[in-house]
C-alpha atoms as a PDB file:
ATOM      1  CA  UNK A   1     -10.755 -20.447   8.155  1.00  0.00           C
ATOM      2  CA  UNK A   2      -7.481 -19.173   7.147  1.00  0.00           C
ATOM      3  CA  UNK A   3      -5.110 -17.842   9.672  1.00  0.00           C
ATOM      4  CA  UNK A   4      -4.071 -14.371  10.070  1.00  0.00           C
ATOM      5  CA  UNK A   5      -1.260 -11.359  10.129  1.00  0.00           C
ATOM      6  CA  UNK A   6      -3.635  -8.831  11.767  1.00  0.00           C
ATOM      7  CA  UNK A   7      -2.462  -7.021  14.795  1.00  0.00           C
ATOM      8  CA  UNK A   8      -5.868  -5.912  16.595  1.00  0.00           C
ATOM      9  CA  UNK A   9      -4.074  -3.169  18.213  1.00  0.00           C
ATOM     10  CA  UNK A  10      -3.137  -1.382  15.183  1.00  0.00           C
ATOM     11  CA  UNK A  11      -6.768  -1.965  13.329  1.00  0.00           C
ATOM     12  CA  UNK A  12      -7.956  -0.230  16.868  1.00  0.00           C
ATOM     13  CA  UNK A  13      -5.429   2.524  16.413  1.00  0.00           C
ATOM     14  CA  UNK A  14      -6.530   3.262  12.752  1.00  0.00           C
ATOM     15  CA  UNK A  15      -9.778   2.643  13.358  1.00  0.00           C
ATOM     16  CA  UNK A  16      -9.782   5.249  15.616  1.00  0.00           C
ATOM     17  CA  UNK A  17      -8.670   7.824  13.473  1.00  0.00           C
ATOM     18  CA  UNK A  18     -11.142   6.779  10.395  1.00  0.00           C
ATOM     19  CA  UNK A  19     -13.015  10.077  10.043  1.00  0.00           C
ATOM     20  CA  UNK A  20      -9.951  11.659   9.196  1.00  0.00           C
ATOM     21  CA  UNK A  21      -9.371   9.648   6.510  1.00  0.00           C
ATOM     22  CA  UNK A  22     -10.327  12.106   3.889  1.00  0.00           C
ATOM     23  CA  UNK A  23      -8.896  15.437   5.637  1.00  0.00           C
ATOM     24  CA  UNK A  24      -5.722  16.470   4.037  1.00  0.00           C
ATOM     25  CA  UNK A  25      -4.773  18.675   6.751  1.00  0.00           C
ATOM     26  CA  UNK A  26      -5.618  16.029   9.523  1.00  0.00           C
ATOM     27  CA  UNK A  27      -4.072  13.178  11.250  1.00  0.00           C
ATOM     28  CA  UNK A  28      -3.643  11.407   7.356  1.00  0.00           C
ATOM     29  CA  UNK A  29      -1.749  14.386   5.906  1.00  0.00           C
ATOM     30  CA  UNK A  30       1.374  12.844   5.211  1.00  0.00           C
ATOM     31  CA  UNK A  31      -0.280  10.309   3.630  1.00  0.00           C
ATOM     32  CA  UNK A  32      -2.082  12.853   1.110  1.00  0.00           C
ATOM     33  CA  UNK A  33       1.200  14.383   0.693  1.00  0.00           C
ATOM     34  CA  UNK A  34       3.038  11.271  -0.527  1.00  0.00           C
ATOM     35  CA  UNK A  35      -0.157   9.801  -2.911  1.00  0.00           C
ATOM     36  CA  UNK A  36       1.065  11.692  -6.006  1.00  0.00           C
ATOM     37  CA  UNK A  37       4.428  10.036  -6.044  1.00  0.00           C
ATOM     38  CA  UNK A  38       2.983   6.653  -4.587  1.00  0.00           C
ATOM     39  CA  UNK A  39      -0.081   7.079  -8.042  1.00  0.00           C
ATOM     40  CA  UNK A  40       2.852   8.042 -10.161  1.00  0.00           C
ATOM     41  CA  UNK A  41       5.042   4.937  -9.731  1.00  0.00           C
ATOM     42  CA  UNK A  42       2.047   2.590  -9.629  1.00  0.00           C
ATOM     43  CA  UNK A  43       1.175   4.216 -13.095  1.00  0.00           C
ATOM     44  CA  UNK A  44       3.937   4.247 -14.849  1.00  0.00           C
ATOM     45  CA  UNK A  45       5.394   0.797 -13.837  1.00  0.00           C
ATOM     46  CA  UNK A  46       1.535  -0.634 -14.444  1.00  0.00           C
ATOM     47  CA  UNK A  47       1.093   1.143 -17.669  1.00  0.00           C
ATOM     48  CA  UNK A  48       4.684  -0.124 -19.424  1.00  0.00           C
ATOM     49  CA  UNK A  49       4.375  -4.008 -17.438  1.00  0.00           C
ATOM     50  CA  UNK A  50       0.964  -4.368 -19.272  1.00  0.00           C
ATOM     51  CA  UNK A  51       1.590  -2.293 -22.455  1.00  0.00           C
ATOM     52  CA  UNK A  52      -1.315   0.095 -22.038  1.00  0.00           C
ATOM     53  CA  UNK A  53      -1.806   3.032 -23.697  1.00  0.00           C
ATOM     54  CA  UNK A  54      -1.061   6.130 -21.437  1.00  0.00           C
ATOM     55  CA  UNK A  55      -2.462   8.435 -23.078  1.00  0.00           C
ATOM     56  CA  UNK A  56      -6.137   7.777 -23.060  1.00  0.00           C
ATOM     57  CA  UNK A  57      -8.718   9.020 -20.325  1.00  0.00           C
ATOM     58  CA  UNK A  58      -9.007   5.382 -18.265  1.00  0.00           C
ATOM     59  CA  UNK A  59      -5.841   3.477 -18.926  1.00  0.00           C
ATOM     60  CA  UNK A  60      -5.767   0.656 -16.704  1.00  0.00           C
ATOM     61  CA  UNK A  61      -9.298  -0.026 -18.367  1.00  0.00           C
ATOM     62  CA  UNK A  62      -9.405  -4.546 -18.231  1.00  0.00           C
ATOM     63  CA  UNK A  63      -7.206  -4.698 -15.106  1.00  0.00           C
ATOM     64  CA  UNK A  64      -8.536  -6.373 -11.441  1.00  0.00           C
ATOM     65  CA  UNK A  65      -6.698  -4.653  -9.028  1.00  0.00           C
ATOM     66  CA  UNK A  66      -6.401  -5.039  -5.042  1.00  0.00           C
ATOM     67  CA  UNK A  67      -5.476  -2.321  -2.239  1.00  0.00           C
ATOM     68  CA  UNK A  68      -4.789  -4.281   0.893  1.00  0.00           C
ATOM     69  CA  UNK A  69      -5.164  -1.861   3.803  1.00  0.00           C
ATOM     70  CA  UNK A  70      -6.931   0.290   2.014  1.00  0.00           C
ATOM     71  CA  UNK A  71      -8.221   2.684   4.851  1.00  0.00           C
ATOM     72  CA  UNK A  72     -10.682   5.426   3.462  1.00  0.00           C
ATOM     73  CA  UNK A  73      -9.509   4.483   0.248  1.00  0.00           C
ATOM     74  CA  UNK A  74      -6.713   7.112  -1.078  1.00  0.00           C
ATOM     75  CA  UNK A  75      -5.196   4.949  -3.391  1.00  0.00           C
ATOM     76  CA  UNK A  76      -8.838   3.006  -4.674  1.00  0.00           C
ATOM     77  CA  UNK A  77     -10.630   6.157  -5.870  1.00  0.00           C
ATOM     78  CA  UNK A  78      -7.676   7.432  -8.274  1.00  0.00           C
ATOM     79  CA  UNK A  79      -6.673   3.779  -9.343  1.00  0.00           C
ATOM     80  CA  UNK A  80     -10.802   3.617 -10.029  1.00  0.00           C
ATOM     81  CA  UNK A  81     -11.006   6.526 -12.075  1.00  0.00           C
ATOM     82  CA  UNK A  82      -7.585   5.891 -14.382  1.00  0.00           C
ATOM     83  CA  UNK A  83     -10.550   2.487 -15.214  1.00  0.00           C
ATOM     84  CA  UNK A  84      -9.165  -0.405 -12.983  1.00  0.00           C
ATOM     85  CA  UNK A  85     -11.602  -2.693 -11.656  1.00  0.00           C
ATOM     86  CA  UNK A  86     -10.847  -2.287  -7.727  1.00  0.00           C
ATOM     87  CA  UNK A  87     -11.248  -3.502  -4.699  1.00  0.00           C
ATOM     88  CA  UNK A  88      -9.961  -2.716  -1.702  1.00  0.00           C
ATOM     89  CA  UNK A  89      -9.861  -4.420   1.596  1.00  0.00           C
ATOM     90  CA  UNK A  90      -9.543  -3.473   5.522  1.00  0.00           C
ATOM     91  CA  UNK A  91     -10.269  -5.569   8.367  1.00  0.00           C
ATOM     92  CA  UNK A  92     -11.493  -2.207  10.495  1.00  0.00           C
ATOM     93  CA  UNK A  93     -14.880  -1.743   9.911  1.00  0.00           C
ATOM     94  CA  UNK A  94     -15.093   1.638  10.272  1.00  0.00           C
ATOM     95  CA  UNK A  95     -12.455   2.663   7.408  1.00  0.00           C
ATOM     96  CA  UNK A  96     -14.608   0.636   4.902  1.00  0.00           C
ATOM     97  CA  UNK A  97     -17.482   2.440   6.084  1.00  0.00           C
ATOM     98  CA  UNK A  98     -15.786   5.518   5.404  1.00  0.00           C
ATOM     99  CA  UNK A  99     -13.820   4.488   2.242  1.00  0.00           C
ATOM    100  CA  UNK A 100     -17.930   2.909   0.861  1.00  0.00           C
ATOM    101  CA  UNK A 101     -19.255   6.797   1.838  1.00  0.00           C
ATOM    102  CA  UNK A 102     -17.080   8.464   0.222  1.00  0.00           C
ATOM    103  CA  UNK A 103     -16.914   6.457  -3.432  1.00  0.00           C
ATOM    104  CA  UNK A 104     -20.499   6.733  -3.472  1.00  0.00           C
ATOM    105  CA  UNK A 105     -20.415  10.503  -2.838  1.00  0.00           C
ATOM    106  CA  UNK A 106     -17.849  10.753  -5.443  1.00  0.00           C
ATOM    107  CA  UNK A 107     -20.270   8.215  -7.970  1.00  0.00           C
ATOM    108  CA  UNK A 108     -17.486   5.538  -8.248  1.00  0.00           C
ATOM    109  CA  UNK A 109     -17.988   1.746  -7.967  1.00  0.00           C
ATOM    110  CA  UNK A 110     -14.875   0.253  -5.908  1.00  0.00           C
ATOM    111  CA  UNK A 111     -15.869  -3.202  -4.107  1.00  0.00           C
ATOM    112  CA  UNK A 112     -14.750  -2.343  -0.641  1.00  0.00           C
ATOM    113  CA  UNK A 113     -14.826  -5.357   1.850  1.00  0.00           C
ATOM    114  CA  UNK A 114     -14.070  -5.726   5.319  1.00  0.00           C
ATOM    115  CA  UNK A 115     -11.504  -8.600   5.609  1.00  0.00           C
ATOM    116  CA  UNK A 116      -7.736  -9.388   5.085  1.00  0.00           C
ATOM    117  CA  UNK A 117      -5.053 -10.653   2.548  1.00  0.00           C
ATOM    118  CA  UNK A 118      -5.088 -13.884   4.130  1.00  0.00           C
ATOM    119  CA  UNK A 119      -8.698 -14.854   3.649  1.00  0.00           C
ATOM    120  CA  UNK A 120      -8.663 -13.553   0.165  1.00  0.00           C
ATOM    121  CA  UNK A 121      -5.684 -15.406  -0.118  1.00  0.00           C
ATOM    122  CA  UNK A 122      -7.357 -18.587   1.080  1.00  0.00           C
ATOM    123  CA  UNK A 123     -10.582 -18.401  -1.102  1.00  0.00           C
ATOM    124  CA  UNK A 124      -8.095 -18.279  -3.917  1.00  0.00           C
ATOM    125  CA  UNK A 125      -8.848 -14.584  -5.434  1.00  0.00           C
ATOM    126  CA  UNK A 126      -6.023 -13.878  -7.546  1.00  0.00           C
ATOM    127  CA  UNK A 127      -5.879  -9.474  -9.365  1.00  0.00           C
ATOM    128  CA  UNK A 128      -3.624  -8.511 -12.142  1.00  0.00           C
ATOM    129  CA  UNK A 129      -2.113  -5.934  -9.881  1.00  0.00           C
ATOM    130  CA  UNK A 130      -2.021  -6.259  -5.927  1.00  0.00           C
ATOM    131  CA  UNK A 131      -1.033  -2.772  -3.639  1.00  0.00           C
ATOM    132  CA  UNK A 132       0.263  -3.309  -0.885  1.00  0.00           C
ATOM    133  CA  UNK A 133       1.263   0.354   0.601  1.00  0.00           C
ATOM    134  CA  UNK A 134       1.861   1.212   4.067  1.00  0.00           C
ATOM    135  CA  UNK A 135       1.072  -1.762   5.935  1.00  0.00           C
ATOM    136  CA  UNK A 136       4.111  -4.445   6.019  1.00  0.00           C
ATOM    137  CA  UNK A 137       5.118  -2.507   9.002  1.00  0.00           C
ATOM    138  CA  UNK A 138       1.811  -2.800  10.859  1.00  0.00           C
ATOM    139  CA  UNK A 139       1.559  -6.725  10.395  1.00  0.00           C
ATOM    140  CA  UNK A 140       2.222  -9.387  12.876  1.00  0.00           C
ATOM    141  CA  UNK A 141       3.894 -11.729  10.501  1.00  0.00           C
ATOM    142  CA  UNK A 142       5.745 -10.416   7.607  1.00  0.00           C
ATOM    143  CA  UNK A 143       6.396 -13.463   6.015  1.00  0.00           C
ATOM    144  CA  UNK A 144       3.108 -15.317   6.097  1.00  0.00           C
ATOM    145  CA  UNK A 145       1.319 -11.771   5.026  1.00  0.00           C
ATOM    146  CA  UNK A 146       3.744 -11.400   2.199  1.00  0.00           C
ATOM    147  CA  UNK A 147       3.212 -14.639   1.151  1.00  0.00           C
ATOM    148  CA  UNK A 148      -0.249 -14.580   1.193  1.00  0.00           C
ATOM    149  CA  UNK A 149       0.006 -11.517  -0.925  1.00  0.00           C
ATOM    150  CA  UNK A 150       2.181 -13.415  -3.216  1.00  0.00           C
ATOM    151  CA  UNK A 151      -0.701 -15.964  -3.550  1.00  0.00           C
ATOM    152  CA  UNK A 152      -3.639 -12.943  -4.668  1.00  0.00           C
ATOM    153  CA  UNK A 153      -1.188 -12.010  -7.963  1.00  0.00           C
ATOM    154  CA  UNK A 154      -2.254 -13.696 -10.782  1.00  0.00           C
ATOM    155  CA  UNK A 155       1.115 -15.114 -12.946  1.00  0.00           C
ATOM    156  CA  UNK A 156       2.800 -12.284 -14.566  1.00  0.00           C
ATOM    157  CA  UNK A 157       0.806  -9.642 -12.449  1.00  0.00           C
ATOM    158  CA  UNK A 158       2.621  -7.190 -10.280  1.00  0.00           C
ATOM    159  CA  UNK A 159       3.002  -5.749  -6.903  1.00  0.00           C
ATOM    160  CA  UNK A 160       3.659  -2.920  -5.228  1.00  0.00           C
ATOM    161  CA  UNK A 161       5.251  -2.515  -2.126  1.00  0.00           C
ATOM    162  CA  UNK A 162       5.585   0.623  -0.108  1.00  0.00           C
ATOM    163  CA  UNK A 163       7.320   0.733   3.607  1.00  0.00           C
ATOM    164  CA  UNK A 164       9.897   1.969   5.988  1.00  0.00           C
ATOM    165  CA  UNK A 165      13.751   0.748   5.938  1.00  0.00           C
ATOM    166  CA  UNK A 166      15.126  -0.625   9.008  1.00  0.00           C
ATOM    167  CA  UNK A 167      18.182   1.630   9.813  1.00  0.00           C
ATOM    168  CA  UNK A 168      19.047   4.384  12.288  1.00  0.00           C
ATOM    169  CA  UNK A 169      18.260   7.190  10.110  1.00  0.00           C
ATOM    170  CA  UNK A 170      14.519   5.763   9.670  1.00  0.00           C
ATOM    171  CA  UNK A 171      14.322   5.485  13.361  1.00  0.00           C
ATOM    172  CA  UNK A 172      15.233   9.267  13.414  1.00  0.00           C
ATOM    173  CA  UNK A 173      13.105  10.734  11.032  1.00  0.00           C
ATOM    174  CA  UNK A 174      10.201   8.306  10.654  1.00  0.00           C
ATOM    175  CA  UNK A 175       9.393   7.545  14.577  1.00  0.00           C
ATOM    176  CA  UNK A 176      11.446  10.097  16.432  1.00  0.00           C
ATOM    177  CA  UNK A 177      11.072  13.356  14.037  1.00  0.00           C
ATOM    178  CA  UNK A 178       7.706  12.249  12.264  1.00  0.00           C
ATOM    179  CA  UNK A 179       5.845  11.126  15.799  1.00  0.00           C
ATOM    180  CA  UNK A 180       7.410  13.164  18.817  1.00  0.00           C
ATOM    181  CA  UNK A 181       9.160  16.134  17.231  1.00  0.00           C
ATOM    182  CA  UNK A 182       6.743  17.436  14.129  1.00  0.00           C
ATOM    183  CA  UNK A 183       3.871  15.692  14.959  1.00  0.00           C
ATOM    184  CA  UNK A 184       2.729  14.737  11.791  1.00  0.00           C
ATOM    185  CA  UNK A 185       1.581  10.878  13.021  1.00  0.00           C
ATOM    186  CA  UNK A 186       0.092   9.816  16.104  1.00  0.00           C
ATOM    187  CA  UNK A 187       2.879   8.523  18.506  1.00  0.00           C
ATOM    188  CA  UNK A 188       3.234   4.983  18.851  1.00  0.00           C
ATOM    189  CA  UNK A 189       2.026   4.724  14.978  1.00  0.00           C
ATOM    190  CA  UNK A 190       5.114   3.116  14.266  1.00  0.00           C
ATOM    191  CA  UNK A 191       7.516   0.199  15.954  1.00  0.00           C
ATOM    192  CA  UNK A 192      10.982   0.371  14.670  1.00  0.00           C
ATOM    193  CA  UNK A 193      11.287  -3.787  15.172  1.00  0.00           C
ATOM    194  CA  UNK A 194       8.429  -4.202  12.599  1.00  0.00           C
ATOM    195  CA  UNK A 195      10.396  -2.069  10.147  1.00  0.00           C
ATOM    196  CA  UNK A 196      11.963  -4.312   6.945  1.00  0.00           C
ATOM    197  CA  UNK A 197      14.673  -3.598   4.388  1.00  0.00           C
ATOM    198  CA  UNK A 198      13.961  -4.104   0.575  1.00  0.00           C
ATOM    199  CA  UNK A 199      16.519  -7.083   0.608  1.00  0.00           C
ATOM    200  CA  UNK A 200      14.163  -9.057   3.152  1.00  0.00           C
ATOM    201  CA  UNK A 201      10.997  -7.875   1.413  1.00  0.00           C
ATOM    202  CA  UNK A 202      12.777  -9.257  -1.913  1.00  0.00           C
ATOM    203  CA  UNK A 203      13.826 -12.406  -0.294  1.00  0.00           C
ATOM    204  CA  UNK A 204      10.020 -13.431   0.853  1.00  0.00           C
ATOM    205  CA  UNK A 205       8.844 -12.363  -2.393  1.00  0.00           C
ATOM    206  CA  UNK A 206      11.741 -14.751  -3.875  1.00  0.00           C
ATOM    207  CA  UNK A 207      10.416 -17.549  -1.906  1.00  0.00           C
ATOM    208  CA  UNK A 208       6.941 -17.461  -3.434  1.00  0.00           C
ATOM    209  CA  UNK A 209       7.025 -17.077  -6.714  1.00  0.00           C
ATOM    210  CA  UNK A 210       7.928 -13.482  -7.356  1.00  0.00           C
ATOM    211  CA  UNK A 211      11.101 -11.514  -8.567  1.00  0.00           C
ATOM    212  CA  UNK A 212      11.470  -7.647  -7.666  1.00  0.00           C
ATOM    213  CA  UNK A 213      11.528  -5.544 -11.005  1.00  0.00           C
ATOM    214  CA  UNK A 214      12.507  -1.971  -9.368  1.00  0.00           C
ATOM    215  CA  UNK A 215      12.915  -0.112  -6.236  1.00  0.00           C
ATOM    216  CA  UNK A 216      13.112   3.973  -5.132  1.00  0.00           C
ATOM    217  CA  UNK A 217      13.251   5.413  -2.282  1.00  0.00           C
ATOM    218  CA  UNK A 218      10.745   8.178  -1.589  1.00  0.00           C
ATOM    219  CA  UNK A 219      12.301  11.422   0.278  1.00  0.00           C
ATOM    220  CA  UNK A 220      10.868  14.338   1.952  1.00  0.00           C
ATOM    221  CA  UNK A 221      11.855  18.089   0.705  1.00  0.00           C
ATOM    222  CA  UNK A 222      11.236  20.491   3.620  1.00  0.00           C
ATOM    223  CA  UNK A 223      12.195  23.511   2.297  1.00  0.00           C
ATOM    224  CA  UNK A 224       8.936  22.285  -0.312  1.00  0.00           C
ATOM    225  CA  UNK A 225       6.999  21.096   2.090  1.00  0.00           C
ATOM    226  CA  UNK A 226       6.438  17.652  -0.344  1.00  0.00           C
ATOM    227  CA  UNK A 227       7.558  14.854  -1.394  1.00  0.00           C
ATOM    228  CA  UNK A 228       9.947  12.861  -4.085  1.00  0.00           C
ATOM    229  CA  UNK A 229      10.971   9.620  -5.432  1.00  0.00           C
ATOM    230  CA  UNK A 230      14.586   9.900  -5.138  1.00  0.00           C
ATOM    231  CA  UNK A 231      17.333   7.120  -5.419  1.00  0.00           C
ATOM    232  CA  UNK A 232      17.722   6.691  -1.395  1.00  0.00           C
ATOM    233  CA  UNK A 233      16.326   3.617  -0.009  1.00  0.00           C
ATOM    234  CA  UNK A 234      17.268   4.469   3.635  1.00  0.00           C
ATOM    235  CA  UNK A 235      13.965   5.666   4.788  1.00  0.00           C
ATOM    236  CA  UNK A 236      10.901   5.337   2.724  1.00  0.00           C
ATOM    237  CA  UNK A 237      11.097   3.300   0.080  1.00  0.00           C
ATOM    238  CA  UNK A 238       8.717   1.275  -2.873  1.00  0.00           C
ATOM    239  CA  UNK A 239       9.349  -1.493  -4.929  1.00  0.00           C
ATOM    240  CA  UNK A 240       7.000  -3.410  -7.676  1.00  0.00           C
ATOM    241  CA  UNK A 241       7.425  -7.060  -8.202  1.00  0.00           C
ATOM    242  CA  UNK A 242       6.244  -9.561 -10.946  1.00  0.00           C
ATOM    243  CA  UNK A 243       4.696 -12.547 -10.350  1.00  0.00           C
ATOM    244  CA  UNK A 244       6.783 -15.692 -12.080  1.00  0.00           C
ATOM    245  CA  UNK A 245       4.727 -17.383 -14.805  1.00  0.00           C
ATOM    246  CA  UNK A 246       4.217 -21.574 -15.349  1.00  0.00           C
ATOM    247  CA  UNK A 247       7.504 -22.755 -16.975  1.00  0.00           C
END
């Protein structure tokens, strides 16, 4: 049995909120709000690392791909449809009962399972492209979960990482303004000691096998109600990383 990052109290916290998974005016609205820039980057990063051909109906056609934390399954269904074979994983039942409904109402075959990176990791599945959005600041270990991460990309696969920076400003706007002032997250969603900068993300990633190949920051625009990919780091922020092939 492998061991494990998972902090029970945040599955319970999520899994509370699972039926609202596919409301984009619910409790998961900033989460619809960001996908498009989150599906974007993923594209366009996925499409020029593996020399695809963008302009055909399912590009990503021949690539295994992984969503850990996948929830209801925001980012399976589109990565699904642009031809990826996916699967996503979440170790609260009740989002992959959602997530299962609502790929089979929408006719798409995504292999959702109930589990973690870890025991993936540990049964030695390895994907071409491994997502890993939203959820380095809900684990209990950051290093051992990155690492076992590191350990699902195949050599010369990529992955994506999407979190919040550990400054002041992030405290601000992504606990204080985003939780107790507009309201868009539950409060107590998000612990500002779990937060990590890119440089420690990189670092891990260093230590097992796997050199960063970009990083954005992704900012909010209120006046547009929406969001960006912009060149500041100091709140939200992605990064993709390849995995280092056999010398």
């Amino acid at each position: 049995m492998s061991a494990s990052t998972i902090d029970e109290s945040e599955i319970a916290r999520f899994s509370a909120m699972a039926e609202a998974w596919w409301d984009p005016a619910g409790k998961f609205k900033p989460l619809h709000q960001i996908n498009p820039v989150r599906l974007a980057y993923i594209r366009e990063h996925v499409i020029e690392h593996f020399g695809l051909d963008g302009a055909v109906r399912e590009p990503l056609a021949g690539l295994r791909m992984l969503d850990i934390g996948c929830g209801g399954g925001l980012l399976c269904e589109p990565m699904a449809r642009l031809g990826a074979e996916v699967v996503g994983v979440d170790p609260g039942h009740e989002n992959i009962a959602i997530a299962r409904a609502h790929a089979r109402d929408m006719e798409l075959d995504i292999d959702y399972r109930a589990t973690d990176a870890e025991t993936l990791a540990a049964a030695g599945e390895q994907f071409d492209v491994v997502l890993n959005m939203e959820v380095v600041e809900h684990v209990a270990d950051v290093s051992f979960y990155l690492k076992s991460c590191a350990d699902l990309v195949k050599p010369g696969g990529l992955m994506f990482v999407a979190t919040i920076n550990r400054t002041a400003r992030a405290y601000a706007l992504a606990i204080i303004g985003a939780e107790y002032v507009l309201g868009w997250l539950p409060k107590g969603t998000h612990s500002y000691d779990r937060f990590v900068t890119p440089d420690e993300v990189g670092s891990v990633l260093g230590r097992n096998g796997m050199r960063v190949r970009g990083k954005c920051g992704v900012s909010y625009m209120p006046l547009k109600d929406a969001w960006r990919k912009s060149r500041d780091l100091g709140v939200n922020y992605m990064l993709v990383a390849e995995k280092n092939r056999p010398a």
